[in-house]
C-alpha atoms as a PDB file:
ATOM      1  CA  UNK A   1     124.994 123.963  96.055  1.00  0.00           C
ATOM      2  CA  UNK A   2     124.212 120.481  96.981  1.00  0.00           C
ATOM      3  CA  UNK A   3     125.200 117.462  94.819  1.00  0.00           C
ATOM      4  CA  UNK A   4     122.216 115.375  93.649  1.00  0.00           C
ATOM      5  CA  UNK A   5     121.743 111.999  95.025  1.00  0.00           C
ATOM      6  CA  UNK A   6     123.477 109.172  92.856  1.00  0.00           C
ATOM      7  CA  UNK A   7     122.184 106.476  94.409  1.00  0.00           C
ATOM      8  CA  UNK A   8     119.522 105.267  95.867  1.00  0.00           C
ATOM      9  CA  UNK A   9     121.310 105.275  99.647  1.00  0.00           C
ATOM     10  CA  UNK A  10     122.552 108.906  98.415  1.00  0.00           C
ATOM     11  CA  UNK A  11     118.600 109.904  97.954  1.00  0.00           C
ATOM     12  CA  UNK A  12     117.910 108.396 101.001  1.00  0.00           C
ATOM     13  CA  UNK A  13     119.976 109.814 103.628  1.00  0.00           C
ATOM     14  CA  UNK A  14     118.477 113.237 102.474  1.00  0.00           C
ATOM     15  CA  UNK A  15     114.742 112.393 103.904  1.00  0.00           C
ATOM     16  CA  UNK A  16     113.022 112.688 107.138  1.00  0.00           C
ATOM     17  CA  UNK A  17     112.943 109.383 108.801  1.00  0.00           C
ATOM     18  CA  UNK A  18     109.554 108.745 108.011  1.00  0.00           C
ATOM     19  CA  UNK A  19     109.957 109.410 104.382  1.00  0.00           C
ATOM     20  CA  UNK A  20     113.366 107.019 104.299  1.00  0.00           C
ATOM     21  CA  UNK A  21     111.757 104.355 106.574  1.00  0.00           C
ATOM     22  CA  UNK A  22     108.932 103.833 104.070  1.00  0.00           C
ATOM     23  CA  UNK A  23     110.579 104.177 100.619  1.00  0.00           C
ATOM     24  CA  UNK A  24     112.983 101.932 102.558  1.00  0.00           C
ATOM     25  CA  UNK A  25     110.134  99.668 102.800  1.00  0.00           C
ATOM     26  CA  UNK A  26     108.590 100.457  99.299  1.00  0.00           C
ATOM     27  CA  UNK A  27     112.052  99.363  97.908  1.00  0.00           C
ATOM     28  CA  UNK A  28     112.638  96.480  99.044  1.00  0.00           C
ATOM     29  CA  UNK A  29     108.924  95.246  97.901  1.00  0.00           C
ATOM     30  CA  UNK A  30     109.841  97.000  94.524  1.00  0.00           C
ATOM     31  CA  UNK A  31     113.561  94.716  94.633  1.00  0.00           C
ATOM     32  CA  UNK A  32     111.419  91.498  95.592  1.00  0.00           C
ATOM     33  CA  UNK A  33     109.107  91.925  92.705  1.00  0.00           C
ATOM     34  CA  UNK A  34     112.214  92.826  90.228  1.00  0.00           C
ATOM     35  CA  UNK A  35     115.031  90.745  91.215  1.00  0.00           C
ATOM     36  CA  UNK A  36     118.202  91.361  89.280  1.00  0.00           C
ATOM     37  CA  UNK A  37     116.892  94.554  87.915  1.00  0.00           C
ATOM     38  CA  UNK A  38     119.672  97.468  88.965  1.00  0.00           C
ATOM     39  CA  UNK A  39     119.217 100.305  90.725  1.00  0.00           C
ATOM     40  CA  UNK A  40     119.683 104.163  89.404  1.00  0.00           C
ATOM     41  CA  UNK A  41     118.717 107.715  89.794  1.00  0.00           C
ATOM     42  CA  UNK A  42     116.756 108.991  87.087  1.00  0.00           C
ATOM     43  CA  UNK A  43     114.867 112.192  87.384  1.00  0.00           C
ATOM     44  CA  UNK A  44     116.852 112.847  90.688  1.00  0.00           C
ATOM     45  CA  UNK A  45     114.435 109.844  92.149  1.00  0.00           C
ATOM     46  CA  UNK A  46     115.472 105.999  93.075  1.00  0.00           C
ATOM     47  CA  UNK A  47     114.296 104.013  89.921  1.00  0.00           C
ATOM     48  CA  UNK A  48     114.809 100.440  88.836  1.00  0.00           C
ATOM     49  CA  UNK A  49     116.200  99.499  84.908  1.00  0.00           C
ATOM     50  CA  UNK A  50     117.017  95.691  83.764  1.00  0.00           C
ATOM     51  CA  UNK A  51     120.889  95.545  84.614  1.00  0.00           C
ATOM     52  CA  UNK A  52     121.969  95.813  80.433  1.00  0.00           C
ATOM     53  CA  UNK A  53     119.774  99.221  79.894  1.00  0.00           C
ATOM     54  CA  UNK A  54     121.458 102.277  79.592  1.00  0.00           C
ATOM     55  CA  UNK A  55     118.788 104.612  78.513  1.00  0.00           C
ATOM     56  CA  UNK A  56     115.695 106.380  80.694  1.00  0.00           C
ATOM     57  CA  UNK A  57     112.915 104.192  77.829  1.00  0.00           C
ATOM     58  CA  UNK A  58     113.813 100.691  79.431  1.00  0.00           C
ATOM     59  CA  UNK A  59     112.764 102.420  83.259  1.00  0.00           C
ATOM     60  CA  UNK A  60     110.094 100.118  85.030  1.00  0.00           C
ATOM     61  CA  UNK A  61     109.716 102.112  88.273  1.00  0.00           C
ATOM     62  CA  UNK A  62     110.644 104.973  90.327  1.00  0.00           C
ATOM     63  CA  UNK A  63     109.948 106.566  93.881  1.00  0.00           C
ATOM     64  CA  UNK A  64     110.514 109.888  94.912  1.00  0.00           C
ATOM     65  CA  UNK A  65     109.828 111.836  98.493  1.00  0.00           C
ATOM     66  CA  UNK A  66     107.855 115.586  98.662  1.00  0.00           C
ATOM     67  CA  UNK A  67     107.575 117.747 101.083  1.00  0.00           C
ATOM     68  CA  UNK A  68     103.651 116.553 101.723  1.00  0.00           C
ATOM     69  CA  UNK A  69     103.926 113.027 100.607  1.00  0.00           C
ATOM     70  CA  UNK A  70     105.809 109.852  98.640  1.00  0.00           C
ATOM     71  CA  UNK A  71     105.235 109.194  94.852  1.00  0.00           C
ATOM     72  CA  UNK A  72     105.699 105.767  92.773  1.00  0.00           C
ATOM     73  CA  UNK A  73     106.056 107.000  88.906  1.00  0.00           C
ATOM     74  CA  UNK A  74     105.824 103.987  86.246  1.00  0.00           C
ATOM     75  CA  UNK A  75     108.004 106.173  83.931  1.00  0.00           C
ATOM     76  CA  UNK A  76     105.271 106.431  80.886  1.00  0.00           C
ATOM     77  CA  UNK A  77     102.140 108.392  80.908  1.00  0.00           C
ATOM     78  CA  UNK A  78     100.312 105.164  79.215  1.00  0.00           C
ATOM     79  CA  UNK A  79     100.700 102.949  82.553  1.00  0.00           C
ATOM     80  CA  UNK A  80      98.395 105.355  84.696  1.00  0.00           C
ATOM     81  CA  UNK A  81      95.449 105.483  83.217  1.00  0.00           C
ATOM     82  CA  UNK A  82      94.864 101.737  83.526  1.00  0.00           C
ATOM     83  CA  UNK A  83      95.300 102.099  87.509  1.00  0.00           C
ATOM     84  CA  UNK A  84      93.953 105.505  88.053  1.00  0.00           C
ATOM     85  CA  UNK A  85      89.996 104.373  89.086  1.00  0.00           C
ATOM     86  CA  UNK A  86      91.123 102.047  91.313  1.00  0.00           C
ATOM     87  CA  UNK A  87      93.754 103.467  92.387  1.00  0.00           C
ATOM     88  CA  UNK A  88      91.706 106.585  93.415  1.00  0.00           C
ATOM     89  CA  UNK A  89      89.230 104.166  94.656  1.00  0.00           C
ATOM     90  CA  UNK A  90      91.769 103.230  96.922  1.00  0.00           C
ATOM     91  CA  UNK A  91      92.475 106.984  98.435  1.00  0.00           C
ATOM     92  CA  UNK A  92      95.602 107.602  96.024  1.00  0.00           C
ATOM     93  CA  UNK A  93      95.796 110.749  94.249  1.00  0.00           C
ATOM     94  CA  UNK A  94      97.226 110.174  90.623  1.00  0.00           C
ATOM     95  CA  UNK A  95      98.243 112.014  87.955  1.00  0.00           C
ATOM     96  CA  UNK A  96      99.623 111.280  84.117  1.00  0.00           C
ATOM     97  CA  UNK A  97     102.815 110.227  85.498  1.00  0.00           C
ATOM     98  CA  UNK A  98     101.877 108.514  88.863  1.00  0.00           C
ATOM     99  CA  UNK A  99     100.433 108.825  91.957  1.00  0.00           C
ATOM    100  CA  UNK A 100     100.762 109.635  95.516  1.00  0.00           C
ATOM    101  CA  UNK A 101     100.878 108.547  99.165  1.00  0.00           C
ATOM    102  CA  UNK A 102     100.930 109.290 102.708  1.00  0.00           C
ATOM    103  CA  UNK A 103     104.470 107.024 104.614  1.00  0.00           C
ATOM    104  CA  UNK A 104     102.003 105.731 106.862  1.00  0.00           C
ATOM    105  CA  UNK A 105      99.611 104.433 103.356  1.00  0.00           C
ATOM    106  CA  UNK A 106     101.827 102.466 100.794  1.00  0.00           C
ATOM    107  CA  UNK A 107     100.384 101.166  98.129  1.00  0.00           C
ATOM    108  CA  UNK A 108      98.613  97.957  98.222  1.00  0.00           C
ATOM    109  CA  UNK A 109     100.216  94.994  96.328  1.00  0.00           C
ATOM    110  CA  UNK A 110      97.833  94.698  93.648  1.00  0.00           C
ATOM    111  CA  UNK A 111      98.314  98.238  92.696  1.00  0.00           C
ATOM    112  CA  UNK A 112     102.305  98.008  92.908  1.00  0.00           C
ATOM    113  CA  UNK A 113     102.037  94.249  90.975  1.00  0.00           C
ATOM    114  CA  UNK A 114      99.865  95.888  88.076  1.00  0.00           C
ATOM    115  CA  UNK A 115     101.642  98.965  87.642  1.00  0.00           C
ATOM    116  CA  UNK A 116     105.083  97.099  87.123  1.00  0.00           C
ATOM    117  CA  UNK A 117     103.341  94.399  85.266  1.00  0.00           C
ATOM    118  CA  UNK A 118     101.822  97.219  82.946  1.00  0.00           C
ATOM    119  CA  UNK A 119     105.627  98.591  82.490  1.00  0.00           C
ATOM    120  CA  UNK A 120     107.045  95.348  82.103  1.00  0.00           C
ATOM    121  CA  UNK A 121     104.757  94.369  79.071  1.00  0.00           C
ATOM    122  CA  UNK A 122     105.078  97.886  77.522  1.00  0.00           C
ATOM    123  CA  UNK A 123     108.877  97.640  77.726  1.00  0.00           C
ATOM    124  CA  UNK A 124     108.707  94.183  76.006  1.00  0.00           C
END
């Protein structure tokens, strides 16, 4: 059996190069727009919690690879349905939780910007 990932590096030396190279990339955007926020694994993906939280509630962000694509999860079914048109607009495929992309298709600033601005404000 195969320990689960601990950290972020952990999660990402387990993808194909294509996968790591653009959560990589999705990272750092995510670290730039969160700065002094720490890293953790929750839900066996990379997430981002202010440094003093201890508890899955106070999660902005997470990203997580798939065998057919990359996923960006706001951590509260409330966040998604504020993005979900325009996200889908955009050629994302969403869900309750989050949505969905391709390594070679990131999300678009505005829709990483409003979906941690969205779990900022709900976090309070």
């Amino acid at each position: 059996m195969t320990a689960k990932p601990t950290t972020h590096e952990e999660y990402l030396a387990t993808l194909r190069e294509d996968q790591r190279e653009a959560l990589v990339a999705l990272g750092a955007r995510i670290d730039a727009r969160l700065p002094g926020y720490a890293h953790c694994v929750s839900y066996a993906m990379p997430a981002w919690r202010p440094a003093q939280a201890k508890g899955s509630k106070d999660i902005v962000i997470g990203m997580a690879a798939f065998s057919r694509n990359l996923g960006l999860y706001p951590y509260s079914g409330s966040i998604m349905p504020h993005v979900a048109e325009r996200a889908q607009a955009a050629g994302f495929t969403t869900s309750k939780s989050g949505f969905t992309f391709k390594p070679d298709q990131p999300p678009p600033d505005w829709l990483l910007d409003e979906v941690i601005a969205l779990r900022l404000a709900e976090i309070g």
